[in-house]
Protein backbone atom coordinates (compact mmCIF):
# COMPACT_ATOMS: atom_id res chain seq x y z
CA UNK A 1 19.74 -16.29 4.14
CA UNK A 2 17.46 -16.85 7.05
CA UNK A 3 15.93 -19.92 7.60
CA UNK A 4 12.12 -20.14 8.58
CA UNK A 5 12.01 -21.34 12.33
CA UNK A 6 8.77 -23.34 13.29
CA UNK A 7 6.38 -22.16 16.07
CA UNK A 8 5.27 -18.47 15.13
CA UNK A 9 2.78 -19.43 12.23
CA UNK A 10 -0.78 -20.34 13.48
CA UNK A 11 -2.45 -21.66 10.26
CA UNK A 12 -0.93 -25.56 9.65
CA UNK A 13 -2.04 -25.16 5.99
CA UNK A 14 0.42 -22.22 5.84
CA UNK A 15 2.71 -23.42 7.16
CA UNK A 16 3.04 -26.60 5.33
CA UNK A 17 2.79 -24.65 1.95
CA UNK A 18 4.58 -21.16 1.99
CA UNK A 19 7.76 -21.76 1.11
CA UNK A 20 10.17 -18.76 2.22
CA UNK A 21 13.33 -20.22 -0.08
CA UNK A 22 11.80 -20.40 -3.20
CA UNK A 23 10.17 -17.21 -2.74
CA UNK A 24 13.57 -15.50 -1.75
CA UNK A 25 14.89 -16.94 -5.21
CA UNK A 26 12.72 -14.96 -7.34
CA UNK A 27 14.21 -11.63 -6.48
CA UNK A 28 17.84 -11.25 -7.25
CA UNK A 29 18.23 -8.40 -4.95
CA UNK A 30 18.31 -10.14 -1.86
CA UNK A 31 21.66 -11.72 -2.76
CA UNK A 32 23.40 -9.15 -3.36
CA UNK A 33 26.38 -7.75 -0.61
CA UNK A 34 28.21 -5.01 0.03
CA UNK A 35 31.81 -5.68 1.42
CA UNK A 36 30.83 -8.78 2.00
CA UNK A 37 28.35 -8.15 3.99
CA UNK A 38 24.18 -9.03 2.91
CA UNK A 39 21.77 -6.79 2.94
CA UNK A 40 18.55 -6.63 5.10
CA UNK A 41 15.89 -5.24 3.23
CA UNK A 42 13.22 -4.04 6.10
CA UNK A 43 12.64 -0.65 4.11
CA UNK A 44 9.72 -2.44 2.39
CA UNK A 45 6.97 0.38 2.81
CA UNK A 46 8.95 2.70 1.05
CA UNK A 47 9.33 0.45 -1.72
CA UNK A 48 9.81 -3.25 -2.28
CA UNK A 49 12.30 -4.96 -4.13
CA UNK A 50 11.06 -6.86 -7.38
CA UNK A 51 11.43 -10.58 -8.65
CA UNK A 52 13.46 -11.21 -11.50
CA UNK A 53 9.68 -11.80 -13.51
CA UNK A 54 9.10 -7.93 -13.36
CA UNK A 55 12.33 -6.94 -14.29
CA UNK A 56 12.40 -9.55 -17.58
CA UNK A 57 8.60 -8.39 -18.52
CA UNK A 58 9.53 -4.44 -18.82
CA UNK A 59 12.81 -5.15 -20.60
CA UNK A 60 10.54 -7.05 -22.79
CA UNK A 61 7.97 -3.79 -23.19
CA UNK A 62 10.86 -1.94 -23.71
CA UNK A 63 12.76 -3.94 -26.68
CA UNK A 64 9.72 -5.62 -28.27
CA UNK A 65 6.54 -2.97 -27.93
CA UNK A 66 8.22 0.15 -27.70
CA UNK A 67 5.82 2.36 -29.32
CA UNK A 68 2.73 5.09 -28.81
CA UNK A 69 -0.66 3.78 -28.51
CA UNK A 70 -3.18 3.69 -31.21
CA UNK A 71 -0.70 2.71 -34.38
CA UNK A 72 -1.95 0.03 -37.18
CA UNK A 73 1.91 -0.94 -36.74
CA UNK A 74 3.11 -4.34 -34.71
CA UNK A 75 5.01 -2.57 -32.44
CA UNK A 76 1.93 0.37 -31.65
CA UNK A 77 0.08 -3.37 -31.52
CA UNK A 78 1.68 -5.15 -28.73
CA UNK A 79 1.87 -1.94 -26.77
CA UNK A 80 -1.79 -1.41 -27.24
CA UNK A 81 -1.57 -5.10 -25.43
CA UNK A 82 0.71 -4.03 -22.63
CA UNK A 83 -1.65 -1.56 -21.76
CA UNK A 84 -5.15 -3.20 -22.03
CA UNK A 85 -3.26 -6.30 -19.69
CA UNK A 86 -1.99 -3.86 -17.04
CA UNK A 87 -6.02 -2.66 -16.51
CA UNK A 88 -7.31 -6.19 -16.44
CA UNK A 89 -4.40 -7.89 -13.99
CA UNK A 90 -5.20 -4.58 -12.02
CA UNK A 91 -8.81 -5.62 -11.75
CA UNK A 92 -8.56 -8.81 -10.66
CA UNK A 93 -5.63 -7.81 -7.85
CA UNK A 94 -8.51 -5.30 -6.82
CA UNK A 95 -11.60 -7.18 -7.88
CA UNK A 96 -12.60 -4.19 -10.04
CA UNK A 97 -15.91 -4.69 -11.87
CA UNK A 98 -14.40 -3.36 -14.82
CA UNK A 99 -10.34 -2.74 -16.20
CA UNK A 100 -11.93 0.56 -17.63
CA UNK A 101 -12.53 1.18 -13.89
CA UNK A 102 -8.22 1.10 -13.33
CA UNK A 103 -6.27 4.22 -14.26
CA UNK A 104 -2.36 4.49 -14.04
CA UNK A 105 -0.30 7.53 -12.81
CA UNK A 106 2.91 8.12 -11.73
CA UNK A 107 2.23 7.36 -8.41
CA UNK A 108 -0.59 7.70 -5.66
CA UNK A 109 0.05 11.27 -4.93
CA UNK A 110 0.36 12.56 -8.30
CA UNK A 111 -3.21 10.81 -9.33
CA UNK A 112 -4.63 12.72 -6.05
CA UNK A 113 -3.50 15.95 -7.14
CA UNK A 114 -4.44 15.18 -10.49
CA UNK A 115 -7.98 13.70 -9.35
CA UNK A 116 -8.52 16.51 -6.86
CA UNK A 117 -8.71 18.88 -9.27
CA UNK A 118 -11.82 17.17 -11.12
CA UNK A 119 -13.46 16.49 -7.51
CA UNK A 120 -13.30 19.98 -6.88
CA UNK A 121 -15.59 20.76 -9.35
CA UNK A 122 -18.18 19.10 -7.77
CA UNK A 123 -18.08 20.92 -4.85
CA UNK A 124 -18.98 24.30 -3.42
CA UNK A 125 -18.14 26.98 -1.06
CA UNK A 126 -18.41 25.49 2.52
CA UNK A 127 -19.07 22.08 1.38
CA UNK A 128 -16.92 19.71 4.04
CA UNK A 129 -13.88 16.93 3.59
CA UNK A 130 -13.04 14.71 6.56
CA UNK A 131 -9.50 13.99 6.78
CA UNK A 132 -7.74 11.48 8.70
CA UNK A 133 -5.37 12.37 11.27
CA UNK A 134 -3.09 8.78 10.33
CA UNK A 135 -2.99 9.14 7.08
CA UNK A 136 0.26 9.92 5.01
CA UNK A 137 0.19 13.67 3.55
CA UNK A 138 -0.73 12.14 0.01
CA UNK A 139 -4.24 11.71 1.34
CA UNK A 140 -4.14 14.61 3.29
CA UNK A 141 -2.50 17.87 1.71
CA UNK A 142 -4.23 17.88 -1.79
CA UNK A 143 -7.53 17.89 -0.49
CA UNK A 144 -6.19 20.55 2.02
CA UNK A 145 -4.95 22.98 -1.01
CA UNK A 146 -8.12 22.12 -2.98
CA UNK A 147 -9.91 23.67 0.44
CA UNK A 148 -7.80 26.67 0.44
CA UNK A 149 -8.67 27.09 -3.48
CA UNK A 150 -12.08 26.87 -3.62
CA UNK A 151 -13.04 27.75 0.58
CA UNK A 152 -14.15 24.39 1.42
CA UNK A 153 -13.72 23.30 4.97
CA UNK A 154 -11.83 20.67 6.29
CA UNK A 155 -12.81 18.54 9.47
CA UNK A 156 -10.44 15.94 11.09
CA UNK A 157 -11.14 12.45 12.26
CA UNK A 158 -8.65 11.67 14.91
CA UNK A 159 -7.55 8.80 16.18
CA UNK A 160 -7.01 6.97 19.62
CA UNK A 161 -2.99 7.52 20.95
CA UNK A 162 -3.15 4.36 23.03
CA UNK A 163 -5.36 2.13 20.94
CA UNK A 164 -3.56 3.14 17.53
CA UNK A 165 -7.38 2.84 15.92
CA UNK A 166 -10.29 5.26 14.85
CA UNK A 167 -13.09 5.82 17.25
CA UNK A 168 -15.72 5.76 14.68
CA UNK A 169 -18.29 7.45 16.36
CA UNK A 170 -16.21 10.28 16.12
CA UNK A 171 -16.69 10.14 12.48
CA UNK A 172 -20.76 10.14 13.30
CA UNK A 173 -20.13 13.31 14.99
CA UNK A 174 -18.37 14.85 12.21
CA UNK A 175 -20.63 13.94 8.79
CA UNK A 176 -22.99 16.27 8.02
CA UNK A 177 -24.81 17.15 4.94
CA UNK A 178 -22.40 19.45 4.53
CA UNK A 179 -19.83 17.01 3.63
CA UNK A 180 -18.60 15.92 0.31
CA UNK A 181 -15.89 13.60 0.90
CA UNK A 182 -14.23 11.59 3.11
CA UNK A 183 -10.22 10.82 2.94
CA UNK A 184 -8.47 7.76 5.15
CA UNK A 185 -6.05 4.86 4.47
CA UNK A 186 -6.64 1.11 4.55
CA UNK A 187 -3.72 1.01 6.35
CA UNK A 188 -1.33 3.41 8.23
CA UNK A 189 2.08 3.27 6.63
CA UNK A 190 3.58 4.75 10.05
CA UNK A 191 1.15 2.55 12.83
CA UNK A 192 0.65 -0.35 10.75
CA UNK A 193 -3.52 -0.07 11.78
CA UNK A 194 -5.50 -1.43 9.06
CA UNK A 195 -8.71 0.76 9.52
CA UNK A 196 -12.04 -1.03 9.16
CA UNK A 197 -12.91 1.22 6.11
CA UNK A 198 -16.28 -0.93 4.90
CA UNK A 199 -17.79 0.76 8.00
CA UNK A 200 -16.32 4.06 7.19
CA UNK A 201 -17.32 4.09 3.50
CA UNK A 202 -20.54 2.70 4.64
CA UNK A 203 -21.01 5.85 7.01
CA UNK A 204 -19.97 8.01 4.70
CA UNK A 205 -22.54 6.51 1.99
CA UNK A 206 -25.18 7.07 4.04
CA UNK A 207 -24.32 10.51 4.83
CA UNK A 208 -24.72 11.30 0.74
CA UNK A 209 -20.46 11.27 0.86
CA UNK A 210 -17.83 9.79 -1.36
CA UNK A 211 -15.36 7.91 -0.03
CA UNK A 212 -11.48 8.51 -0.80
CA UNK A 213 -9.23 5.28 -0.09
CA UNK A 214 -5.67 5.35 0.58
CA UNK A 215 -4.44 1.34 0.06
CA UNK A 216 -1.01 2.13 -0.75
CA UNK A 217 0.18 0.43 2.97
CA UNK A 218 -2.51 -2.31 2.45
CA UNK A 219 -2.76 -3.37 -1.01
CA UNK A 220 1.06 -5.28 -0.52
CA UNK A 221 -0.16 -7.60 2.91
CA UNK A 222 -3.84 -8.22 2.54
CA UNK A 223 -6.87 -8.80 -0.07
CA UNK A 224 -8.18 -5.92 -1.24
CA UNK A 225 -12.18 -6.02 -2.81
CA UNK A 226 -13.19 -2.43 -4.06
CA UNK A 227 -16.81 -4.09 -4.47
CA UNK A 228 -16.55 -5.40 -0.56
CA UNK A 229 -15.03 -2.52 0.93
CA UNK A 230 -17.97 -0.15 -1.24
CA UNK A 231 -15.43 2.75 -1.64
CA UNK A 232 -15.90 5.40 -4.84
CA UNK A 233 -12.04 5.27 -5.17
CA UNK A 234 -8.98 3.78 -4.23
CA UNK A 235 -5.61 3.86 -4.77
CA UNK A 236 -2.09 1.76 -4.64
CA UNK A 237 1.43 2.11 -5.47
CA UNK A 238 3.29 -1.02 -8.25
CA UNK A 239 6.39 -0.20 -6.29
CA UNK A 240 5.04 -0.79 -2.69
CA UNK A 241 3.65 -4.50 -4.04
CA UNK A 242 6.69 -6.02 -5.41
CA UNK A 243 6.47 -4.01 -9.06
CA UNK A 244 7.50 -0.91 -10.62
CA UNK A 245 7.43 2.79 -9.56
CA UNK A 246 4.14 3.38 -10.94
CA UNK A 247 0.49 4.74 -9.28
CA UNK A 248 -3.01 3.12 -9.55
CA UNK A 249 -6.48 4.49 -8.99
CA UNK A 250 -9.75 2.06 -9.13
CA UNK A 251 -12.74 4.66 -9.65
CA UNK A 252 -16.18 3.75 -9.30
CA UNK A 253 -17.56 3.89 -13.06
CA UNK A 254 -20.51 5.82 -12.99
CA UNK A 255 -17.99 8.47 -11.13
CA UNK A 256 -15.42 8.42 -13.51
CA UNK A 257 -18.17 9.07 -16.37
CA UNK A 258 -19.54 12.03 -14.10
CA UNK A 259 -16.19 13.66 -13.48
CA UNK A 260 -15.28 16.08 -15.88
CA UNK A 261 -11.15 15.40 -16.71
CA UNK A 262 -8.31 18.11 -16.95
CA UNK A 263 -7.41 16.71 -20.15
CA UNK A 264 -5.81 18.13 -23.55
CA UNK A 265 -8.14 18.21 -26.31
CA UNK A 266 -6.78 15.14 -28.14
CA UNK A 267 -7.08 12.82 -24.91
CA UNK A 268 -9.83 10.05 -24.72
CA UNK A 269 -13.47 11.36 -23.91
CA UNK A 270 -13.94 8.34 -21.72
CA UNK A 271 -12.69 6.73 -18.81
CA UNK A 272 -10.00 5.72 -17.93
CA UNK A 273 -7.88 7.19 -20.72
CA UNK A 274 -9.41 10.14 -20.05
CA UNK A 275 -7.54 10.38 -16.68
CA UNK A 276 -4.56 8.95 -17.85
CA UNK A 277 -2.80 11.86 -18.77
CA UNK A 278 -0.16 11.92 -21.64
CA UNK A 279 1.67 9.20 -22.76
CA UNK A 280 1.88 6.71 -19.77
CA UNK A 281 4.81 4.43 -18.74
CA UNK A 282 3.50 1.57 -20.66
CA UNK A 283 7.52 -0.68 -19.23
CA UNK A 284 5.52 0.63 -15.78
CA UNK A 285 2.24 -0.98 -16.58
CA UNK A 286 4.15 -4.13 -17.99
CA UNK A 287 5.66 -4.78 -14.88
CA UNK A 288 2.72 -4.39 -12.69
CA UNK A 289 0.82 -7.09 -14.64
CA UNK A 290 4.36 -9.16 -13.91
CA UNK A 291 3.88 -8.41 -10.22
CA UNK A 292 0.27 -9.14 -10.15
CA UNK A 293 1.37 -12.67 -12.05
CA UNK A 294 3.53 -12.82 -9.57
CA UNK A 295 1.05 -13.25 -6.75
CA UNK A 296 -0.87 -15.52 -8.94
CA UNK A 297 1.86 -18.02 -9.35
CA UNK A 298 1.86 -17.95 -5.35
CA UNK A 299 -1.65 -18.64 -4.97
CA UNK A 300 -1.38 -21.81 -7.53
CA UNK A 301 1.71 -23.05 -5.90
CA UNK A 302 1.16 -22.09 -2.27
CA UNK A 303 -2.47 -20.76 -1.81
CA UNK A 304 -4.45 -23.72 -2.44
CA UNK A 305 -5.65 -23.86 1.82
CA UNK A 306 -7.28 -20.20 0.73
CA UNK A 307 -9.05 -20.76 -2.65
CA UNK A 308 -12.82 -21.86 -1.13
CA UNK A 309 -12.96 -18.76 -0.05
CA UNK A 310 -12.52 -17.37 -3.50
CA UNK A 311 -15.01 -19.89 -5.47
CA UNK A 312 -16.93 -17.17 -6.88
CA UNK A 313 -13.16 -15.88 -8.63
CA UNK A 314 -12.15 -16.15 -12.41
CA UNK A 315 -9.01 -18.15 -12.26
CA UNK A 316 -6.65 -15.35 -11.74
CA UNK A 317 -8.18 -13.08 -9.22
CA UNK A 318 -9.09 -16.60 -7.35
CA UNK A 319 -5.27 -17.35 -7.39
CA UNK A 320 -3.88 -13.52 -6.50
CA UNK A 321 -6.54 -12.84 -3.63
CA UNK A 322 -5.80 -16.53 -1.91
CA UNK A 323 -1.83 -15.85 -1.98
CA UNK A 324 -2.91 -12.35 -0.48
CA UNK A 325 -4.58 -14.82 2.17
CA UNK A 326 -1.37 -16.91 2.32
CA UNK A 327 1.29 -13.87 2.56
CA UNK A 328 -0.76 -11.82 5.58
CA UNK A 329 -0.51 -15.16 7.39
CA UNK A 330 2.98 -15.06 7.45
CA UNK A 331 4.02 -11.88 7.73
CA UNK A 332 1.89 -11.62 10.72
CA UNK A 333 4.25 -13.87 12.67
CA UNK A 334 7.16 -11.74 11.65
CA UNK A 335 5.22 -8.98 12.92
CA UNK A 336 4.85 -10.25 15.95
CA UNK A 337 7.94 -11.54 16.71
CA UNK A 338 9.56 -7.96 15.53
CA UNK A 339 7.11 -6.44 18.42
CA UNK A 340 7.79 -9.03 20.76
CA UNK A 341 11.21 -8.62 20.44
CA UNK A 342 11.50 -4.64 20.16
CA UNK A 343 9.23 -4.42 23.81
CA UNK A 344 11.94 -6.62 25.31
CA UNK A 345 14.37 -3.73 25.20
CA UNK A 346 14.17 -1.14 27.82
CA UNK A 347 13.43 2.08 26.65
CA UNK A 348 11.96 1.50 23.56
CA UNK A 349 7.76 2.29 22.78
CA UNK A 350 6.62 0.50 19.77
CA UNK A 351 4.02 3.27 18.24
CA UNK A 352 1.08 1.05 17.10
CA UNK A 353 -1.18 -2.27 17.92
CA UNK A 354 0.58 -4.87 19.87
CA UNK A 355 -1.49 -6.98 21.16
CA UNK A 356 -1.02 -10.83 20.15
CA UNK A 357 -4.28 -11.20 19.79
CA UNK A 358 -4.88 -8.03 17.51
CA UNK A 359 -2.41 -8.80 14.90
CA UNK A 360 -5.12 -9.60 12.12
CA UNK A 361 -5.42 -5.20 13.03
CA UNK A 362 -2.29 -4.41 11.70
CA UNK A 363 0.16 -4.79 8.62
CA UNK A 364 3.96 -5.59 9.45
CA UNK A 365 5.19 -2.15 9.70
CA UNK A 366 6.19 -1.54 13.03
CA UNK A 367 7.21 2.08 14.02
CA UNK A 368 8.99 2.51 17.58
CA UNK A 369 10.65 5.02 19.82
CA UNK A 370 13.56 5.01 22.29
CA UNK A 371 13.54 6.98 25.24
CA UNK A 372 16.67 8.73 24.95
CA UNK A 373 18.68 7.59 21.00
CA UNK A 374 17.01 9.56 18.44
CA UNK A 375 15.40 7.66 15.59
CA UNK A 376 17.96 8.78 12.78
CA UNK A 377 21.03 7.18 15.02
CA UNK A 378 19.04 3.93 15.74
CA UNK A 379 18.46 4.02 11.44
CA UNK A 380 21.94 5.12 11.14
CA UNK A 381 23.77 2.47 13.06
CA UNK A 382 21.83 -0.25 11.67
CA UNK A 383 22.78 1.50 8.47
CA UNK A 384 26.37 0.55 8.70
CA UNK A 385 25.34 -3.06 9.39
CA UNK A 386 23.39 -3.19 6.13
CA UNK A 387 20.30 -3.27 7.68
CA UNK A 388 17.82 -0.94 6.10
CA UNK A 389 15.45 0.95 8.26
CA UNK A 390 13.48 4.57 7.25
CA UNK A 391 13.31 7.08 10.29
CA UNK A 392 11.53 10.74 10.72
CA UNK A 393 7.81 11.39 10.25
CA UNK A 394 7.30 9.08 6.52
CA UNK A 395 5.15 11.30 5.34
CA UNK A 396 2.27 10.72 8.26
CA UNK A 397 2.57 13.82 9.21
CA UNK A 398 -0.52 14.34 11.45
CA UNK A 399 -0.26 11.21 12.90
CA UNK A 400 3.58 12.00 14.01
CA UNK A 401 1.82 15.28 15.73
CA UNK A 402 -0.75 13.59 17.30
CA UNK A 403 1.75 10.90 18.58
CA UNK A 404 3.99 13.76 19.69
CA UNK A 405 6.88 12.75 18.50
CA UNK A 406 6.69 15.60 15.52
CA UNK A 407 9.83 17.49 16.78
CA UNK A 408 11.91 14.77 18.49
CA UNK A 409 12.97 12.80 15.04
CA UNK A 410 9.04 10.91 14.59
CA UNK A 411 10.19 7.32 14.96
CA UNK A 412 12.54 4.29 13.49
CA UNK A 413 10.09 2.32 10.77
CA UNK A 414 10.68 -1.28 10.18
CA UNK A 415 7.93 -2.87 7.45
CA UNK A 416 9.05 -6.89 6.90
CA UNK A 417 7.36 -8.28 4.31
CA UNK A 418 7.02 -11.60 3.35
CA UNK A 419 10.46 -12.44 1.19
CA UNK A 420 11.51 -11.65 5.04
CA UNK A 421 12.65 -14.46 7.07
CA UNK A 422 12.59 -14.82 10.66
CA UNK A 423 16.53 -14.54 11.31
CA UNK A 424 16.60 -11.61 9.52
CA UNK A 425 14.06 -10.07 12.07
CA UNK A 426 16.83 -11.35 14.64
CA UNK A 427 19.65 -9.64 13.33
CA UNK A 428 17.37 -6.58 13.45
CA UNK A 429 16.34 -6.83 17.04
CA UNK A 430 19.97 -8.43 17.89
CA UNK A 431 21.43 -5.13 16.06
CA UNK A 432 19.07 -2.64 17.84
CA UNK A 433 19.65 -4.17 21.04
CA UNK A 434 23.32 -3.76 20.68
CA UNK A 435 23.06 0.05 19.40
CA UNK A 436 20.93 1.02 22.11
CA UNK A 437 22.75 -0.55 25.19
């Protein structure tokens, strides 16, 4: 287990109250070995691993309140309680106005196609949807289909190659009256950028748009404030913030009472049940309250430096937002010292922000390039030393086109987060050093 070295944090508070060990003891996979040897867990934007809390809470849902919804039974009861406590810990990680604003789906791209479907009906033939050259397909092929289906046009926002960030005026060029909706991520799950979406949703507001948020790459490393940003929807992935494999949309509420549902007949009439379709993994929603509790308990034991600027906050959502705070803090100096590190090696390109001074720009994940070792050998070889790494295109497909490096194996991904410790960002760059040379 690595130990936290001093000198790469910049907040004192921060550093004097994150605590990296007792973190690392919450989640039971980061002891575990194979032949011996420990494993490295730096596949995080994929999917995290989970503390033990998330585990024990769905085998809970599972043997205690395993039942339908709706039942004058206990067990129909206590699931009716599972559910209604995964909408309201999903407000306050979100600081929804409402839990009836949260709906749960398998997973982010599942609720798009799903959601896309009752979007579409709002729309006619040549109305416009702006699409984000960074983005991971999720946010970017359903909206392209629903186009196809009902002869909408799509228009792309692209984004600078040497900067890594949107030139918004570019996005002034393309609104027009024409256009409906506008698609882009808080955060680029193969760049790392976190995009300044207030100003886009505020753009696309004033252009008479909605606003379609991808936070799946954000929602893990930063605060995230539907009511701030002033997006119509947004959505996360459970298994991407430290929970289970489950999908979350926040909907603005006078939109989700507007859209008109693909639903069966014996489905809710009203939000969000009404978009929850079938019987829903209520084990799934148990565990993402557990993870949400999870960054409470942070906040109360290590976030206290952050709350003032959460006064406003019910006790909760004070405590998850200011260990958001707390977390970002620190993973930015493992970010930094992964990029620091990585540009030391000849050959290599890192494919996003860099800048020390720009690292409040970016989340963690780190994407690079060699000059000459494809990506899957580089993920391969640190394979075999138990370090896990993803390679290829993740899903950003656009953005690996645009970056040209589509065709030549897209590039090695390496996403710390913050049950990460320093050393372990050592072995990586110690390992990568020795695989390339």
């Amino acid at each position: 287990m690595g130990r936290q070295r001093p000198g790469l944090t910049t907040n004192k508070a921060q550093t004097m109250s994150f605590k990296l060990e007792t973190i690392r003891s919450q989640f039971p996979a980061l002891a575990e070995t194979d032949d011996g040897i420990r494993r490295i867990y730096l596949d995080n934007p994929a999917g995290t691993q989970v503390p033990q809390s998330v585990a024990e809470r769905m085998l809970d849902c599972l043997l205690k309140s395993n039942a339908n919804l709706g039942g004058f039974f206990r067990t129909a009861l206590l699931a009716d309680e599972v559910v209604d406590g995964a909408h309201a810990a999903m407000a306050d990680l979100l600081n929804a106005g409402s839990p009836d604003e949260i709906v749960f789906g398998q997973n982010m791209t599942t609720i798009t196609l799903h959601m896309s479907r009752s979007i579409g009906l709002t729309m006619s033939p040549g109305d416009e949807i702006i699409l984000s050259q960074m983005d991971h397909d999720a946010n970017v092929y359903p909206w392209v289909l629903l186009a196809r289906d009902l002869d909408l046009k799509i228009r792309w926002l692209p984004f600078d190659t040497e900067s890594f960030e949107f030139d918004l005026t570019k996005l002034d060029e393309l609104l027009s009256d024409r256009t409906k909706l506008v698609c882009v991520g808080a955060a680029s799950n193969l760049t790392g950028t976190i995009n300044d979406v207030e100003t886009i949703c505020r753009k696309a507001r004033e252009a008479g748009s909605w606003a379609y948020i991808d936070a799946v790459q954000a929602v893990p490393h930063i605060q995230t404030d539907v009511q701030k940003i002033g997006c119509d929807f947004l959505l996360c992935s459970a298994y991407k913030f430290f929970g289970p494999h489950q999908g979350i949309l926040w909907g603005r509420s006078e939109l989700l009472q507007q859209l008109d549902p693909y639903k069966v007949r014996p489905a809710p009439d009203s939000a969000p049940g009404c978009f929850e379709t079938g019987t829903q993994s209520h084990e799934g929603m148990a565990g993402t309250t557990a993870a949400v509790d999870y960054f409470a308990w942070i906040g109360e034991t290590m976030g206290s430096a952050y709350y003032s600027k959460y006064a406003d906050f019910s006790q909760r959502r004070k405590h998850v937002h200011a260990a958001m705070d707390c977390l970002f803090e620190y993973e930015r100096g493992l970010a930094q010292q992964l990029i620091d590190g990585l540009q030391s090696i000849r050959g290599v390109t890192v494919q996003g922000i860099s800048s020390a001074d720009a690292q409040m720009r970016r989340v963690p994940t780190v994407s690079f390039t060699h000059d000459i070792v494809a990506p899957a050998v580089i993920a391969e070889a640190l394979a075999q030393r138990n370090i896990f790494v993803w390679n290829g295109h993740n899903y950003a497909v656009e953005a690996a086109k645009l970056l040209g490096i589509y065709d030549s194996g897209g590039a090695v991904r390496v996403g710390p987060v913050h049950y990460n410790s320093e050393g372990e960002i050592s072995e990586l760059l110690n390992a990568v050093n020795d695989i390339l040379s």
